[in-house]
C-alpha atoms as a PDB file:
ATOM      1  CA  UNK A   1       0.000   0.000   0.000  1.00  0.00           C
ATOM      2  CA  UNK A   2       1.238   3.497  -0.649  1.00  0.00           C
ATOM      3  CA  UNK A   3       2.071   5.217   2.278  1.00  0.00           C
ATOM      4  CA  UNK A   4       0.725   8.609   1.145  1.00  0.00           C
ATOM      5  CA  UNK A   5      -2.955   7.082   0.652  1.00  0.00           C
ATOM      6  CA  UNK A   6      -5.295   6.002   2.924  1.00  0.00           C
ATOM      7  CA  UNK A   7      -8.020   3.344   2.627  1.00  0.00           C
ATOM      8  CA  UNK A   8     -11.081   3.341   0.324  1.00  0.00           C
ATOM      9  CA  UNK A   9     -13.650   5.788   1.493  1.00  0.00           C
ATOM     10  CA  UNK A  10     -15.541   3.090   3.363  1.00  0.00           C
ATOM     11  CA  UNK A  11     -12.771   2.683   6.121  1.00  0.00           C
ATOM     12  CA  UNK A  12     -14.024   5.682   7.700  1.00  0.00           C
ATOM     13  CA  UNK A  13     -17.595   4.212   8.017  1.00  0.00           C
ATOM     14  CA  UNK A  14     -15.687   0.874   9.056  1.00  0.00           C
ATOM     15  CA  UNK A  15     -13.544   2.344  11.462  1.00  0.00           C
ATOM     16  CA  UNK A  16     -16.804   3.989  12.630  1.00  0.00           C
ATOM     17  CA  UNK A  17     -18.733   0.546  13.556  1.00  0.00           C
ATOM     18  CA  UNK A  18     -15.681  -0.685  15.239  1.00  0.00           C
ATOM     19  CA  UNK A  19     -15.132  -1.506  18.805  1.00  0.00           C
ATOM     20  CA  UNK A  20     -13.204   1.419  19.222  1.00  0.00           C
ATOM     21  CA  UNK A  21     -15.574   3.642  17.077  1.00  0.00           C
ATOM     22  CA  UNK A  22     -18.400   2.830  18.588  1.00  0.00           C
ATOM     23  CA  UNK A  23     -17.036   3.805  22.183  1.00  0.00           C
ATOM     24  CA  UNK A  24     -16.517   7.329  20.480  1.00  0.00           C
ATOM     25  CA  UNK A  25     -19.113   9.915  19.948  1.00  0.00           C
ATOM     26  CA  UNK A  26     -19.252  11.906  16.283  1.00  0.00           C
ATOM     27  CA  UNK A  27     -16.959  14.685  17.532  1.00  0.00           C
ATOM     28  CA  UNK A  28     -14.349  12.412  19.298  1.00  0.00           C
ATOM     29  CA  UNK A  29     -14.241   9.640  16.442  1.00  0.00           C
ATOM     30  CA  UNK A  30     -13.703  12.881  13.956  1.00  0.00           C
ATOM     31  CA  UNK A  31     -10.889  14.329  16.361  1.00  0.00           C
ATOM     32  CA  UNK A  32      -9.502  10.811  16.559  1.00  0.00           C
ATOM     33  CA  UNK A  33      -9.358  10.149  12.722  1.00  0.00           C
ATOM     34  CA  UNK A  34      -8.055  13.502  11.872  1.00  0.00           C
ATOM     35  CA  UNK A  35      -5.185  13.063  14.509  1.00  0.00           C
ATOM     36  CA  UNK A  36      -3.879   9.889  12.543  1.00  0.00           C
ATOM     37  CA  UNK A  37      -4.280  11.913   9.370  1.00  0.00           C
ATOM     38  CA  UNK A  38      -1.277  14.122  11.568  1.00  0.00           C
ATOM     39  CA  UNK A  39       0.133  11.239  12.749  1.00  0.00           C
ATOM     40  CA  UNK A  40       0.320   9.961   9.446  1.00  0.00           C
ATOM     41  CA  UNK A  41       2.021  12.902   7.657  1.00  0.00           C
ATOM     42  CA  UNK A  42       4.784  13.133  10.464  1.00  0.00           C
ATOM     43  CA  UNK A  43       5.892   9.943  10.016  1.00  0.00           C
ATOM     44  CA  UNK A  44       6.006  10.478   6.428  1.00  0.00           C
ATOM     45  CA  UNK A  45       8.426  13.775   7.436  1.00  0.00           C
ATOM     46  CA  UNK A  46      10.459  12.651   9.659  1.00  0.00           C
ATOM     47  CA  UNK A  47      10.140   8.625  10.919  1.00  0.00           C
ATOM     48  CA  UNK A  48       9.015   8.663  14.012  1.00  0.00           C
ATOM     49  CA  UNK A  49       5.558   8.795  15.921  1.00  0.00           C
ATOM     50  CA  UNK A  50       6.308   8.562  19.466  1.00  0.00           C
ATOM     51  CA  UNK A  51       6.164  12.205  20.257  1.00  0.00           C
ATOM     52  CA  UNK A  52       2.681  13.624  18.271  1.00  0.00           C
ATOM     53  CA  UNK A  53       1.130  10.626  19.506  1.00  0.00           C
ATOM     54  CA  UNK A  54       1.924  11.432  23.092  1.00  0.00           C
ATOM     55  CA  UNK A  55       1.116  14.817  22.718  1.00  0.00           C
ATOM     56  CA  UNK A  56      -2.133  14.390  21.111  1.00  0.00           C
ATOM     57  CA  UNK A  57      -3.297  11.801  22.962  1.00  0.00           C
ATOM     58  CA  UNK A  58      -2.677  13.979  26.363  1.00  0.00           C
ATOM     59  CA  UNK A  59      -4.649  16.709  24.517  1.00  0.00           C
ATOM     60  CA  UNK A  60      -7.524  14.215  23.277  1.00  0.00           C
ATOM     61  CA  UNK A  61      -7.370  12.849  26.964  1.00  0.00           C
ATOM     62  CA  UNK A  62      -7.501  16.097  28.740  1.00  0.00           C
ATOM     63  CA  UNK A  63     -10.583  17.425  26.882  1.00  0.00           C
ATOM     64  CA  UNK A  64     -12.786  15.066  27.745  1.00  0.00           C
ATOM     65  CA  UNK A  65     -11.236  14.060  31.003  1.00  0.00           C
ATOM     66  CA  UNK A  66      -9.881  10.771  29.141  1.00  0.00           C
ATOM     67  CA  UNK A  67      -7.213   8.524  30.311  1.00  0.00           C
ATOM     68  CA  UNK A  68      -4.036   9.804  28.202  1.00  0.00           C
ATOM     69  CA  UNK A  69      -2.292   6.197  27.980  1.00  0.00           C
ATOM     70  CA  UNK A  70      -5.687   4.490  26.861  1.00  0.00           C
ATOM     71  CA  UNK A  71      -6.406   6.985  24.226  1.00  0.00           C
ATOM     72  CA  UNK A  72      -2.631   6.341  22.788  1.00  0.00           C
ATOM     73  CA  UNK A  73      -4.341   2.497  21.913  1.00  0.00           C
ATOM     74  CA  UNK A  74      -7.716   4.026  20.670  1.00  0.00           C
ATOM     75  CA  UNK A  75      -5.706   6.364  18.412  1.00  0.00           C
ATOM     76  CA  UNK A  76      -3.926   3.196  17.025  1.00  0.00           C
ATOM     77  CA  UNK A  77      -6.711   1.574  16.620  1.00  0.00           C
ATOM     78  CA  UNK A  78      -8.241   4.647  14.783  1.00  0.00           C
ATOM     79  CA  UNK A  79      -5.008   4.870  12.658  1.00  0.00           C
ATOM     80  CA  UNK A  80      -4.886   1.360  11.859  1.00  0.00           C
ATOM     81  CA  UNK A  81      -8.490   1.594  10.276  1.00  0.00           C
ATOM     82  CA  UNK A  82      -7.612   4.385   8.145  1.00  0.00           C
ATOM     83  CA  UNK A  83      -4.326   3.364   6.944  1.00  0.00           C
ATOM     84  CA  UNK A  84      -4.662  -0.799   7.329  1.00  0.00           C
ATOM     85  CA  UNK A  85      -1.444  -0.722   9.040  1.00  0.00           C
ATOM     86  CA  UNK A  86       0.099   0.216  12.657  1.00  0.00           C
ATOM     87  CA  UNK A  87       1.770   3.120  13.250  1.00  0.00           C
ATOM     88  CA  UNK A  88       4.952   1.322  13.828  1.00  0.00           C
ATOM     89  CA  UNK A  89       4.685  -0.910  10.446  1.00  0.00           C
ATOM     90  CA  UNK A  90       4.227   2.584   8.538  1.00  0.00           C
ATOM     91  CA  UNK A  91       7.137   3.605   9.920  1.00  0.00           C
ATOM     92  CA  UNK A  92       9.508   0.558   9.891  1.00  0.00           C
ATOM     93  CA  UNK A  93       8.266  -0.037   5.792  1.00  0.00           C
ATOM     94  CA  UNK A  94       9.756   3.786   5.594  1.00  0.00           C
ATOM     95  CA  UNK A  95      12.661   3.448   7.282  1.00  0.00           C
ATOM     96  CA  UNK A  96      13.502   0.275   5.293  1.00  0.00           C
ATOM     97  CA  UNK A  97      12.894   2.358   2.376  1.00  0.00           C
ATOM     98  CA  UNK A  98      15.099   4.696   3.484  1.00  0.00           C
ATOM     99  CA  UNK A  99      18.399   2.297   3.897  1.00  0.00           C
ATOM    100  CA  UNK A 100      17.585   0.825   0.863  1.00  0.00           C
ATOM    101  CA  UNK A 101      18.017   4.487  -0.781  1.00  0.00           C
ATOM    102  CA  UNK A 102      21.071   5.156   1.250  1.00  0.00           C
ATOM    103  CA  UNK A 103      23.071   2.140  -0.604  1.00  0.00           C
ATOM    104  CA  UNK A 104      21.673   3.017  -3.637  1.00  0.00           C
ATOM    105  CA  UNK A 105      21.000   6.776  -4.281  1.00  0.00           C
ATOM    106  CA  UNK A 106      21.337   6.681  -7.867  1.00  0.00           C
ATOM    107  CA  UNK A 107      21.116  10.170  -9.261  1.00  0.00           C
ATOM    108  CA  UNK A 108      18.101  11.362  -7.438  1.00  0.00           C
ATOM    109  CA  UNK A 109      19.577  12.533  -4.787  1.00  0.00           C
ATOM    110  CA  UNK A 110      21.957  15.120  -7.277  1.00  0.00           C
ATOM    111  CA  UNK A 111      18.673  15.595  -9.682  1.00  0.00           C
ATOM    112  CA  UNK A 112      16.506  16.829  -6.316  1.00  0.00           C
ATOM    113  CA  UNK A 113      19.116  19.809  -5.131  1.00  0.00           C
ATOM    114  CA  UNK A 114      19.069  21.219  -8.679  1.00  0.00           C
ATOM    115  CA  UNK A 115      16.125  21.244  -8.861  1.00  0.00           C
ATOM    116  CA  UNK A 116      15.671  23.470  -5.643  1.00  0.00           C
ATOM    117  CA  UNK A 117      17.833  25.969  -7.228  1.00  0.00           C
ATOM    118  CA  UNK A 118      15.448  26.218 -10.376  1.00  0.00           C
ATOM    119  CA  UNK A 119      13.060  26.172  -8.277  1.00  0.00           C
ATOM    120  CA  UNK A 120      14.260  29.654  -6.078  1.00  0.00           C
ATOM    121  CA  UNK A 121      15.311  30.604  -9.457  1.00  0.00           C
ATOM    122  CA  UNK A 122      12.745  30.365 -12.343  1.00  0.00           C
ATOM    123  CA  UNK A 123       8.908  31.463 -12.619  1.00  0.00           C
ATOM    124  CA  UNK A 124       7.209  33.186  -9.442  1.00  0.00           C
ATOM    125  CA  UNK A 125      10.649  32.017  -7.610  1.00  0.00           C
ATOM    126  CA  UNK A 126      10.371  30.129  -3.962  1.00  0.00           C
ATOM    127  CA  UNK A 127      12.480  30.629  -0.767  1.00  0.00           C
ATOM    128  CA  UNK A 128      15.215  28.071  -0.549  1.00  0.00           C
ATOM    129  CA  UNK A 129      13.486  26.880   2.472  1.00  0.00           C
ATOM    130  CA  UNK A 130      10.140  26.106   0.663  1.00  0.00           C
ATOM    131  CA  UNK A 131      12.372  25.057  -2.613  1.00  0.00           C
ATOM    132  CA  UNK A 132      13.572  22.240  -0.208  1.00  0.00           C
ATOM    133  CA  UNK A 133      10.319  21.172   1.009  1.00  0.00           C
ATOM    134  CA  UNK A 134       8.720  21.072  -2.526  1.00  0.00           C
ATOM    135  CA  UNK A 135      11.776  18.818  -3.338  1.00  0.00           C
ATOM    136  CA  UNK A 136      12.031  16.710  -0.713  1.00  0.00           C
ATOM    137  CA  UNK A 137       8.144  15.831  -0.821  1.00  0.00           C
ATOM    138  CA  UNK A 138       8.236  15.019  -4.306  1.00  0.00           C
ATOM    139  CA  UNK A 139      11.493  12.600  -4.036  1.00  0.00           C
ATOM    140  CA  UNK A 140       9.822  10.874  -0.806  1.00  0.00           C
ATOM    141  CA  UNK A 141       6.631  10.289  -3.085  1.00  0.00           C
ATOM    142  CA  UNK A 142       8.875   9.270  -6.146  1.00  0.00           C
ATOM    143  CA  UNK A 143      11.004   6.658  -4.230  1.00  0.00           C
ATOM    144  CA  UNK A 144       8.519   6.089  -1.041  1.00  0.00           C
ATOM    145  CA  UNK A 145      11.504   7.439   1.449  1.00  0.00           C
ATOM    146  CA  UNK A 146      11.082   9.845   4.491  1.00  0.00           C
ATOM    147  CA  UNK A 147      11.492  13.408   3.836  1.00  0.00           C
ATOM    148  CA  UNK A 148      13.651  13.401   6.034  1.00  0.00           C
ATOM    149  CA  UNK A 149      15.876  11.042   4.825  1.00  0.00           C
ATOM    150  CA  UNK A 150      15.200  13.025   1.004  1.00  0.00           C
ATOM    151  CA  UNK A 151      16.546  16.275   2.257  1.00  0.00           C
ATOM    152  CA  UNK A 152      19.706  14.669   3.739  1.00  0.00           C
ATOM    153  CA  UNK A 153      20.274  12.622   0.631  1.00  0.00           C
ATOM    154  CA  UNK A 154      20.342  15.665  -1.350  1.00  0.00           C
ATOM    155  CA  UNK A 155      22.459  17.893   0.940  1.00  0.00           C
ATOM    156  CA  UNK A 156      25.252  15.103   0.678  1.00  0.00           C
ATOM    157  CA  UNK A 157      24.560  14.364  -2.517  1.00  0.00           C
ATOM    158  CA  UNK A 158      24.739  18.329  -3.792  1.00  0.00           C
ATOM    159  CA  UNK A 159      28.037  18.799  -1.538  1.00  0.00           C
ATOM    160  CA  UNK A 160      29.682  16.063  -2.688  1.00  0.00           C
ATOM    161  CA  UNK A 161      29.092  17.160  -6.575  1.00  0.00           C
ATOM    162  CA  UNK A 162      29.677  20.919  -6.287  1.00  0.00           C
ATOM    163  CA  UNK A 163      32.152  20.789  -2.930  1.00  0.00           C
ATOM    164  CA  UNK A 164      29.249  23.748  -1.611  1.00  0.00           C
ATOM    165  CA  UNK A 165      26.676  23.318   0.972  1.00  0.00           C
ATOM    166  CA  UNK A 166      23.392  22.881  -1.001  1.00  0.00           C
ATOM    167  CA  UNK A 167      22.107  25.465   2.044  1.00  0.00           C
ATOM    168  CA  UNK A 168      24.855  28.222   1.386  1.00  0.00           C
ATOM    169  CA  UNK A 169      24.057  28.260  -2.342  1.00  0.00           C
ATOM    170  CA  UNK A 170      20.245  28.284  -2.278  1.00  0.00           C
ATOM    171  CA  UNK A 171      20.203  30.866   0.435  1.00  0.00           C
ATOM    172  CA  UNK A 172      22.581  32.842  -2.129  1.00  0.00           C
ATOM    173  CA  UNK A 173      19.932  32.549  -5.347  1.00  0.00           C
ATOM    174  CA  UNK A 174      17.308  33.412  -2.834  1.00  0.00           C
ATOM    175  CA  UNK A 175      18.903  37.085  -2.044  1.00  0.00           C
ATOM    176  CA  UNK A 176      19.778  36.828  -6.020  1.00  0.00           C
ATOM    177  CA  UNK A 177      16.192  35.889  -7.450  1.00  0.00           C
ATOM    178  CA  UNK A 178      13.668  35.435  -5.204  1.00  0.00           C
ATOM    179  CA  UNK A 179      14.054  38.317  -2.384  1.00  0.00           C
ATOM    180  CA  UNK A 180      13.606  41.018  -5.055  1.00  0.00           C
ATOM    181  CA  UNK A 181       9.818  39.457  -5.934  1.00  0.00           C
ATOM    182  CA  UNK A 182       9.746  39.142  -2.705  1.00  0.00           C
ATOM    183  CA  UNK A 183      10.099  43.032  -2.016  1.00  0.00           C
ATOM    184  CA  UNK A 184       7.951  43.838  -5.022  1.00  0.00           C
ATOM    185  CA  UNK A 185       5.062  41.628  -3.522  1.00  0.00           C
ATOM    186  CA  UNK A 186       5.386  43.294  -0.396  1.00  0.00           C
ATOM    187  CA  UNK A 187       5.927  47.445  -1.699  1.00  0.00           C
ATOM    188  CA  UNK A 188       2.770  46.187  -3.507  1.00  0.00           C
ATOM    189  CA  UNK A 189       0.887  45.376  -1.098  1.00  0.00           C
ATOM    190  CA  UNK A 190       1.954  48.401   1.516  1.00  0.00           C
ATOM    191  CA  UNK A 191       1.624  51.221  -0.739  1.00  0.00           C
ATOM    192  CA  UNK A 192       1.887  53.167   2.343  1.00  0.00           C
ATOM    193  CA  UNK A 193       5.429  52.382   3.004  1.00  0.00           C
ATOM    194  CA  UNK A 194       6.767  53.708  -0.589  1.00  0.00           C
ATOM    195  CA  UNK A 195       5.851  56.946   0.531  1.00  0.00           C
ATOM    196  CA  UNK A 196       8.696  59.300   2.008  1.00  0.00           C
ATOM    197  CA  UNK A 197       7.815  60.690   5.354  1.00  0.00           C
ATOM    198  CA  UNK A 198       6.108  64.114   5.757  1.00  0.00           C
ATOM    199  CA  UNK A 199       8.875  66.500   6.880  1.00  0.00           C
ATOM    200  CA  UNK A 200       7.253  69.570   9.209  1.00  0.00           C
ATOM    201  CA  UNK A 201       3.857  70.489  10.226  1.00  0.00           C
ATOM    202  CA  UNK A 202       0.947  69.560   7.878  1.00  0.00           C
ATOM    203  CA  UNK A 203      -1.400  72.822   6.801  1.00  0.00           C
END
């Protein structure tokens, strides 16, 4: 199963008429199956689940005076409805993904950090920052890796080609290309500040 989708549409209804579900009412089963939708994403970014399912099972808990370890299982069992897999079997499948990559890289990596310098470059121009993100996300789709492990890939990848951190060179096209749309956009939008300051009393 792809790790970006989740279930046919019925999984919600499903997950609805399951033991778990049906201990839920509407507005708690809709908190708890947009939390794994979170849950979900951030081990996409990054690998790991521990920590947003601690926190937002102490903040489902706590709003309706919940037990915060229980609610860790009923998320689980939420999250396994929606995606048809644990948490921690979406995560290992990544990770295994992402060692796989490592040995391997292939030109990816290389093809991903250029194109976060078109992208601060060309058209309505990004900040490296969201340049990076774009990339990443679309090489973790393409090769079904973390992000995380995408962005590192292409740092060591783009550093080992050009002998420049990927970071000191994008933030260099972003003063170069995109920080004078950037400007315009704003001047634009705060006519106000173009004008010069009134100098002496008005009349």
């Amino acid at each position: 199963m792809n790790d970006a989708m989740q279930r046919p549409a019925d999984a919600q209804a499903q997950a609805r008429e399951s033991y778990t579900g049906r201990r839920l009412t509407d507005s708690q089963f809709e908190t708890a199956w947009n939390i794994a939708g979170i849950i979900h994403r951030e081990i996409r970014k990054t690998g790991s689940f521990i920590e947003p399912l601690t926190d937002y099972a102490r903040t489902f808990a706590g709003r309706d005076k919940l037990d915060a370890s229980r609610e860790e299982g009923l998320l689980g069992d939420i999250y396994a409805a929606r995606y048809g897999d644990t948490m921690n079997q979406t995560r290992e499948r990544l990770l295994g993904r992402d060692a796989s990559l490592r040995e391997t890289p292939g030109e990816a990596p290389i093809a991903a950090a250029r194109s976060v310098l078109s992208m601060i470059e060309d058209g309505q121009t990004l900040p490296f920052y969201q340049a990076l993100d774009r990339a990443a996300l679309d090489m973790a789709a393409t090769h079904g890796v973390t992000e995380a492990c995408a962005k590192s890939l292409m740092k060591e990848a783009y550093e080992a080609q050009e002998g420049r951190p990927l970071y000191e060179v994008g933030k260099e096209r972003e003063a170069q290309f995109h920080a004078p749309v950037r400007d315009a956009e704003r001047a634009a939008r705060n006519p106000e500040r173009r004008r010069p300051a009134r100098s002496g009393p008005r009349r």
